[in-house]
C-alpha atoms as a PDB file:
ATOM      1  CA  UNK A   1     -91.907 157.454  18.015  1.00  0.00           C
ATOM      2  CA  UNK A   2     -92.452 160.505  20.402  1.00  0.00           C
ATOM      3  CA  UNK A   3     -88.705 161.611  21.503  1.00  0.00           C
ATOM      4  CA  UNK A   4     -90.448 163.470  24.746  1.00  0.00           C
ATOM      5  CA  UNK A   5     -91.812 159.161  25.532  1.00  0.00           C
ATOM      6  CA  UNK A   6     -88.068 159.181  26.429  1.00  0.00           C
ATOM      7  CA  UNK A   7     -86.043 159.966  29.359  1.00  0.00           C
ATOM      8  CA  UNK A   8     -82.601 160.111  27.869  1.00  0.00           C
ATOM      9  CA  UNK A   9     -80.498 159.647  24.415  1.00  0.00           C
ATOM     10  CA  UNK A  10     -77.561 158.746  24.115  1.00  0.00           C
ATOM     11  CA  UNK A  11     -75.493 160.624  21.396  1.00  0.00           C
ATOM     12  CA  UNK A  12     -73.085 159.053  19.352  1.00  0.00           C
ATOM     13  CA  UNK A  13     -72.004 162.086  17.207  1.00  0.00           C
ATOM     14  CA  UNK A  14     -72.546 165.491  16.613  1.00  0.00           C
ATOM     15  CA  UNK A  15     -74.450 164.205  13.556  1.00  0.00           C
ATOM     16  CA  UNK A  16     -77.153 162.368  15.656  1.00  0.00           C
ATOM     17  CA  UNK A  17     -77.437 165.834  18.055  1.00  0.00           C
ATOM     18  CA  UNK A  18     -78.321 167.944  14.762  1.00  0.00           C
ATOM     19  CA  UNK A  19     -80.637 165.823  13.453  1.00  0.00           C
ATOM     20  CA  UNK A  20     -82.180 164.484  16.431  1.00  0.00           C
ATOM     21  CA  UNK A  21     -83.179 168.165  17.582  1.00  0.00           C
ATOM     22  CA  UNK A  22     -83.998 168.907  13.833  1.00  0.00           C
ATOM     23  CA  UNK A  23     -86.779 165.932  14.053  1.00  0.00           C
ATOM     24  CA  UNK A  24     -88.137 167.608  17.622  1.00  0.00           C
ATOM     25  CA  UNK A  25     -88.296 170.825  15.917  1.00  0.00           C
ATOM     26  CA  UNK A  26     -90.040 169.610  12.761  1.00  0.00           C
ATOM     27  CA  UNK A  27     -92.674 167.633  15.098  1.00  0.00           C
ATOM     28  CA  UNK A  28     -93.002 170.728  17.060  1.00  0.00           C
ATOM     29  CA  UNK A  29     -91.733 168.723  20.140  1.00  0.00           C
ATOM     30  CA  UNK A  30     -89.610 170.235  23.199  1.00  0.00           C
ATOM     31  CA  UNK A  31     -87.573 167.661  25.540  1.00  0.00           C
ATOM     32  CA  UNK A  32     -88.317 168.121  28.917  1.00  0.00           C
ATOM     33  CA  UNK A  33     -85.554 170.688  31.039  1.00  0.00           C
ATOM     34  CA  UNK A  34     -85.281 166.882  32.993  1.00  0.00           C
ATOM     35  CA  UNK A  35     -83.917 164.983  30.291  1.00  0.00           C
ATOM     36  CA  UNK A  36     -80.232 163.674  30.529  1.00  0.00           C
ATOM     37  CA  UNK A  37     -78.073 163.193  27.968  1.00  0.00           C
ATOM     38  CA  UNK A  38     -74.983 160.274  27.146  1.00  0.00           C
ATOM     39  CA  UNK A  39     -72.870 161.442  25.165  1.00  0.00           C
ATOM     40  CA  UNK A  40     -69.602 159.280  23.398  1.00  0.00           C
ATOM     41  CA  UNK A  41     -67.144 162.125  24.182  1.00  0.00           C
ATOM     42  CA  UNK A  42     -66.770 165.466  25.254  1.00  0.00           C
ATOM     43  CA  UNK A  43     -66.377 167.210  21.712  1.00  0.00           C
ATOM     44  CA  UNK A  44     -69.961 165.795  20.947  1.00  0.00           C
ATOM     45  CA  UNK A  45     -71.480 166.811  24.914  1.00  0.00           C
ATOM     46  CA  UNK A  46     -70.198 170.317  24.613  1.00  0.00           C
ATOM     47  CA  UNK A  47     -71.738 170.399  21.380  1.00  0.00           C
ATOM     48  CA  UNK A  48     -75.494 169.976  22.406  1.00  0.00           C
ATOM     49  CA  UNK A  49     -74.944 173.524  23.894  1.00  0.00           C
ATOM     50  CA  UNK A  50     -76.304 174.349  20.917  1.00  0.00           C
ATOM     51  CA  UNK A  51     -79.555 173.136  21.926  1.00  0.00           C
ATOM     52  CA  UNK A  52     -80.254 172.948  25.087  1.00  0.00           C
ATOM     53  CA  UNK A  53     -79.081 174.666  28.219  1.00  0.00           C
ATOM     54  CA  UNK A  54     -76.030 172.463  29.252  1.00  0.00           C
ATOM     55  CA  UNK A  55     -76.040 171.541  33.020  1.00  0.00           C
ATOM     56  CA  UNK A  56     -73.493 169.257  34.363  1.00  0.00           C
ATOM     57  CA  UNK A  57     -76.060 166.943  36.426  1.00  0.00           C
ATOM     58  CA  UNK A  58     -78.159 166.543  32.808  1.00  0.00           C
ATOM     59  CA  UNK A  59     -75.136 165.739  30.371  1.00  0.00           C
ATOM     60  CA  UNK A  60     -72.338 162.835  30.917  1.00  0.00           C
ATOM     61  CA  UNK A  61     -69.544 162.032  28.468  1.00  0.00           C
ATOM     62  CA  UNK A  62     -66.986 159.070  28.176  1.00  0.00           C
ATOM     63  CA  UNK A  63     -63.645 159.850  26.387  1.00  0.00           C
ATOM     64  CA  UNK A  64     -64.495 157.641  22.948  1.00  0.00           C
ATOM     65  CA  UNK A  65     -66.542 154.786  23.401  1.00  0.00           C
ATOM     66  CA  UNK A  66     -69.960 153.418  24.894  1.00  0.00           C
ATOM     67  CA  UNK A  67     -68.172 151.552  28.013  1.00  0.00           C
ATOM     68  CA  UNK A  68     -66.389 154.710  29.001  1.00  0.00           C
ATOM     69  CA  UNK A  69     -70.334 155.732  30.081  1.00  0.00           C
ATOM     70  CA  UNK A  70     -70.536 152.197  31.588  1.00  0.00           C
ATOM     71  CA  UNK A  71     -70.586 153.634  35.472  1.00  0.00           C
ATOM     72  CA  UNK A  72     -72.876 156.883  34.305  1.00  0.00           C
ATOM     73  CA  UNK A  73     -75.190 154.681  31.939  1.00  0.00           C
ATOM     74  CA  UNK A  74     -75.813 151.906  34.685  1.00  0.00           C
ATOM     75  CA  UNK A  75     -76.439 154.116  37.457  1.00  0.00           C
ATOM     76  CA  UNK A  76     -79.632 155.120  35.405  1.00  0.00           C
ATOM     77  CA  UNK A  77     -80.440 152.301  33.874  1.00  0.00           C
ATOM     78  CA  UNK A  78     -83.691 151.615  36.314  1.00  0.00           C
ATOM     79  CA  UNK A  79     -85.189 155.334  35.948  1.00  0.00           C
ATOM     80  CA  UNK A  80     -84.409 156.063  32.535  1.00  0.00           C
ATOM     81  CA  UNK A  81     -85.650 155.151  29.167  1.00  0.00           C
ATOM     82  CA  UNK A  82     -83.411 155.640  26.425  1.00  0.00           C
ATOM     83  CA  UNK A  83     -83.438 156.846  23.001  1.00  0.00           C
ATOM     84  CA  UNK A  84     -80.243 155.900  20.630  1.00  0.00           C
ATOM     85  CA  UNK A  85     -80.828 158.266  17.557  1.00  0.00           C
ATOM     86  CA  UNK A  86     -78.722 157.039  14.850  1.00  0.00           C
ATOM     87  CA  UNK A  87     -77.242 156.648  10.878  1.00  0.00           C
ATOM     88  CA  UNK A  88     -78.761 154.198   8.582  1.00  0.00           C
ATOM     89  CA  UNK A  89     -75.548 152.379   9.361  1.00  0.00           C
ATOM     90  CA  UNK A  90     -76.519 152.091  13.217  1.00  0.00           C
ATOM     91  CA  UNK A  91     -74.178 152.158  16.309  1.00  0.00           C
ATOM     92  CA  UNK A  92     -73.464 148.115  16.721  1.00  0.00           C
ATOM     93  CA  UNK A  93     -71.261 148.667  19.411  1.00  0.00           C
ATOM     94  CA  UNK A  94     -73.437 150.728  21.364  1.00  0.00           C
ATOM     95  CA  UNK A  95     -76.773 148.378  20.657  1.00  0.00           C
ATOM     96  CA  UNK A  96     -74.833 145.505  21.490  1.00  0.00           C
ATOM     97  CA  UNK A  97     -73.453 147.039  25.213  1.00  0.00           C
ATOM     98  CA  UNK A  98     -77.349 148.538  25.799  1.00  0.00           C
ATOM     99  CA  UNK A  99     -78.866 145.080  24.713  1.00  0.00           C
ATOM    100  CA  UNK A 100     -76.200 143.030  26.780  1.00  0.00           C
ATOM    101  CA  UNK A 101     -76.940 144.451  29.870  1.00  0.00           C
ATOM    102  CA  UNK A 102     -80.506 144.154  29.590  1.00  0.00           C
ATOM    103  CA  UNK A 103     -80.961 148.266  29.545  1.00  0.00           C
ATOM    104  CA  UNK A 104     -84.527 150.068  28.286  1.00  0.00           C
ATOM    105  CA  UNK A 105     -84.076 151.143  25.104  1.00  0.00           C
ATOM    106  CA  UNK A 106     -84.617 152.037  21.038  1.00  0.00           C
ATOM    107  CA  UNK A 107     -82.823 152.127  18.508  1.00  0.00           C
ATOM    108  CA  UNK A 108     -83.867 155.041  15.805  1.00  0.00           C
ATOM    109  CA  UNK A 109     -82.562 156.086  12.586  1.00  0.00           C
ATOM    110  CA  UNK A 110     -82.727 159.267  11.576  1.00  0.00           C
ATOM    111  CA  UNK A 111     -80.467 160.446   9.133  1.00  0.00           C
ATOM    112  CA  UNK A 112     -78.751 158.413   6.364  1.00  0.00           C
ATOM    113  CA  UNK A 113     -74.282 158.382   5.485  1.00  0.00           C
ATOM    114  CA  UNK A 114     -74.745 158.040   2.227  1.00  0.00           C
ATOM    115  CA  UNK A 115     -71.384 158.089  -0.239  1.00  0.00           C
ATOM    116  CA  UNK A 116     -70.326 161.639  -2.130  1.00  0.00           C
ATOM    117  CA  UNK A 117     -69.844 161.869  -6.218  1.00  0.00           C
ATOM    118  CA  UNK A 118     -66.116 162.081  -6.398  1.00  0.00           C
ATOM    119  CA  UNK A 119     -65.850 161.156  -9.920  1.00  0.00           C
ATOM    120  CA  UNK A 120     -64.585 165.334 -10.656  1.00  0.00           C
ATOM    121  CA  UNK A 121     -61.614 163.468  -9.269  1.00  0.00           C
ATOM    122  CA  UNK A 122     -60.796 160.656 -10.957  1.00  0.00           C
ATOM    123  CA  UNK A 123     -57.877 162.626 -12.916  1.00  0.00           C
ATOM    124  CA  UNK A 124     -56.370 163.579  -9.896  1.00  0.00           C
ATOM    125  CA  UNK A 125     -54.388 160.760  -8.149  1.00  0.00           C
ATOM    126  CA  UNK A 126     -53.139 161.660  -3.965  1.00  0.00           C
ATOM    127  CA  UNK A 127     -50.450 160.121  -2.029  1.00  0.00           C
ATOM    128  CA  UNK A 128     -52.418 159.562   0.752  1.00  0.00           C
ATOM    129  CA  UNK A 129     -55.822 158.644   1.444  1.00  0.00           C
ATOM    130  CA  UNK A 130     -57.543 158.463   4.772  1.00  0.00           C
ATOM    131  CA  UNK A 131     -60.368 156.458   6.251  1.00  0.00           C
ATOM    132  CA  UNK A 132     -62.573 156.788   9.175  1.00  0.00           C
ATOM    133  CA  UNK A 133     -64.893 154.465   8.183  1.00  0.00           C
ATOM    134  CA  UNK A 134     -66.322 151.423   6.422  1.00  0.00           C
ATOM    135  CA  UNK A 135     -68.413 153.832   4.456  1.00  0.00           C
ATOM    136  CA  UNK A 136     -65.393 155.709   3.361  1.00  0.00           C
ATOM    137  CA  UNK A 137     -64.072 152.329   1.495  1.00  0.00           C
ATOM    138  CA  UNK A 138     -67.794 151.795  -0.033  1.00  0.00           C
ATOM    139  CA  UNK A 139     -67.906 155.130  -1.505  1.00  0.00           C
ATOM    140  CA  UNK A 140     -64.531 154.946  -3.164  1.00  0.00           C
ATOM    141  CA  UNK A 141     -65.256 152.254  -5.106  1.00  0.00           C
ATOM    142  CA  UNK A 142     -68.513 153.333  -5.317  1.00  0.00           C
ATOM    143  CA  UNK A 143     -66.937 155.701  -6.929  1.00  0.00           C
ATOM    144  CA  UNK A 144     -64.028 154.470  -8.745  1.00  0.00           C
ATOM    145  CA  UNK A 145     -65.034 151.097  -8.741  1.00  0.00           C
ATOM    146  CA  UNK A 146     -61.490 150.521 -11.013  1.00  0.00           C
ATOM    147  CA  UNK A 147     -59.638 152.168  -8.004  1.00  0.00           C
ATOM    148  CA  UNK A 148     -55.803 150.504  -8.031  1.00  0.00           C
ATOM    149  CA  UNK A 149     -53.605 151.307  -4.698  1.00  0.00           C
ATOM    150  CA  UNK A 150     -50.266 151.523  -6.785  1.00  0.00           C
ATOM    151  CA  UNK A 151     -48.053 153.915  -4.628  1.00  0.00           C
ATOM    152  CA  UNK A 152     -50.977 155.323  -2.623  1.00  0.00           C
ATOM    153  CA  UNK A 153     -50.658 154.964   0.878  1.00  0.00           C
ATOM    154  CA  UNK A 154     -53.938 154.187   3.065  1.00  0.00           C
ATOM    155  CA  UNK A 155     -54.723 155.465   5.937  1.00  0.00           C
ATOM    156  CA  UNK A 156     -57.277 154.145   7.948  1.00  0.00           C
ATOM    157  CA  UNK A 157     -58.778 154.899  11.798  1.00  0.00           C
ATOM    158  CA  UNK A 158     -60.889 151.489  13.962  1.00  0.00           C
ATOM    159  CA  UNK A 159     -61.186 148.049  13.608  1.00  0.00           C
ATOM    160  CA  UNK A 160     -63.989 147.787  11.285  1.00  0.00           C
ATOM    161  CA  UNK A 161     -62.276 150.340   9.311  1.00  0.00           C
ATOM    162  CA  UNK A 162     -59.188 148.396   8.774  1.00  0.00           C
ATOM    163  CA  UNK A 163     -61.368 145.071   8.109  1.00  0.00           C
ATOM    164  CA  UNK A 164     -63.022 147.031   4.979  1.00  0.00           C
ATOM    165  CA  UNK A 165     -59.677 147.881   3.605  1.00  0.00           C
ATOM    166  CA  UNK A 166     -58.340 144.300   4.109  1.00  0.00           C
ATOM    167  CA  UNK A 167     -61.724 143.000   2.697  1.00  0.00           C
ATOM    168  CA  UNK A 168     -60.358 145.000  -0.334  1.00  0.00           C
ATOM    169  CA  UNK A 169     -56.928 143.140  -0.466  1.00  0.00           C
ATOM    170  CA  UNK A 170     -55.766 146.641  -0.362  1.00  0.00           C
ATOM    171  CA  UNK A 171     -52.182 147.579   2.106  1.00  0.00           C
ATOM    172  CA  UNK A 172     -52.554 149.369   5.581  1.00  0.00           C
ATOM    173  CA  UNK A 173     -50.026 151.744   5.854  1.00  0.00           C
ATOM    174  CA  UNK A 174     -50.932 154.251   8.729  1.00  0.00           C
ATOM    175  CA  UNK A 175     -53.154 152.443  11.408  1.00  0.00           C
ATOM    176  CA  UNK A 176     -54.973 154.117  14.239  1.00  0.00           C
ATOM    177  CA  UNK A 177     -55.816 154.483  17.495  1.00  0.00           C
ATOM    178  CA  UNK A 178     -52.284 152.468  18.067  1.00  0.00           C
ATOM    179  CA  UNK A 179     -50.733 152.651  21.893  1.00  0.00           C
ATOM    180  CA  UNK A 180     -47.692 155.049  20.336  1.00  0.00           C
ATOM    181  CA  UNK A 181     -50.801 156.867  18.021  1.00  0.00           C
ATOM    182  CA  UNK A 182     -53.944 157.445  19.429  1.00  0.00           C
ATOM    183  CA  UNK A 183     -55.234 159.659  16.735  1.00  0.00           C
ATOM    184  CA  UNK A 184     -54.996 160.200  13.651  1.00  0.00           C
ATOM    185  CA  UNK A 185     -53.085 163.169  13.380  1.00  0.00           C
ATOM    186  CA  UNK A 186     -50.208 161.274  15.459  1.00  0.00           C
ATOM    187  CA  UNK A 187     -50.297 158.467  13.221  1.00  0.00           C
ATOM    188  CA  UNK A 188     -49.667 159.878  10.221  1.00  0.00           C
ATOM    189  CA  UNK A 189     -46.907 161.844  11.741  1.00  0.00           C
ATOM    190  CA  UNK A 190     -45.124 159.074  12.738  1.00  0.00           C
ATOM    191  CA  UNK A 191     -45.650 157.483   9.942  1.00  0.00           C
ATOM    192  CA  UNK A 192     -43.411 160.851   7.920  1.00  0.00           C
ATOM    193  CA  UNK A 193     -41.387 160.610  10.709  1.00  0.00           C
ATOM    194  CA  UNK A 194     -40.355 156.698   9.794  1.00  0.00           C
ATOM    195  CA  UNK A 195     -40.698 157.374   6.544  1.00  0.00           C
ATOM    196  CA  UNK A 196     -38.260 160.227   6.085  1.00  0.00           C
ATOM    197  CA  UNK A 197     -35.595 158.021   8.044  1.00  0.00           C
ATOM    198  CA  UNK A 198     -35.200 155.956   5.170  1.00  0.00           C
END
């Protein structure tokens, strides 16, 4: 796979920009100045700045998610071929919206999420713990593979998230993005804030 056979990528994290331009620069490959980038928010679009000089007609961003891009993404989707650099763990959502509406594309991992050694914590126990991911549940018990809840609370962020934790027969207490919570941050705030009523 020659990146430069490609028209545009779509970037799903600032992961997938670092090692994306760290594979060009290993191959000794530069993107043509023409290239346009999709990017799932604007955190991850400002961050290509880093790489390339960022011009507004070149780089598009949606607010979280693939069908935020839906408008920018179709209205290329006849000139453009499209790379999707990605995890080990792939992008479903956003291989399942390119392959659904029939756009040009390929799929290409890259890097690998692979879990942490966290057993230089087993002694320490933490009221809270937070998830952003399925792969955050894995590598707990990957982990601790003993791990009991007891009085921690769980925290966890997405669908698939929330599924892992469930899959666990372990208790949700802070979900997000909720209508009253999009992020995080708010979540667990109102979660004190509900808490510390009673």
């Amino acid at each position: 796979m020659n990146p430069t056979d490609f028209s545009a990528v779509i970037f799903t994290s600032k992961n997938s920009i670092e090692h994306f331009f760290r594979v060009c620069e290993e191959a000794r490959t530069k993107m043509s100045a023409d290239t346009k980038y999709f990017c799932l928010s604007e955190a991850v679009a400002l961050y290509l700045q880093k790489f390339i000089v960022y011009r507004k007609r070149k780089v598009f961003f949606g607010k979280r998610t693939i069908l935020d891009l839906k408008d920018q993404l179709t209205k290329h989707k006849k000139k453009e071929k499209f790379l999707l650099p990605c995890s080990n763990l792939g992008s479903k959502k956003v291989v399942e919206f390119l392959t659904k509406n029939e756009f040009n594309f390929n799929e290409v991992i890259m890097y690998r999420t692979v879990a942490s050694d966290l057993s230089d914590l087993s002694e320490i126990t933490y009221d809270m713990l937070v998830f952003f991911s399925p792969l955050g549940i894995e590598s707990l018990y990957e982990n601790f593979p003993t791990f009991t809840q007891n009085e921690t609370r769980i925290a966890v962020y997405g669908k698939l998230t929330s599924q892992a934790v469930v899959d666990k027969k372990l208790n949700i207490n802070v979900q997000a993005p909720v209508p009253e919570a999009p992020s995080m941050t708010m979540a667990i705030d109102l979660y004190l804030q509900q808490s510390n009523k009673k």
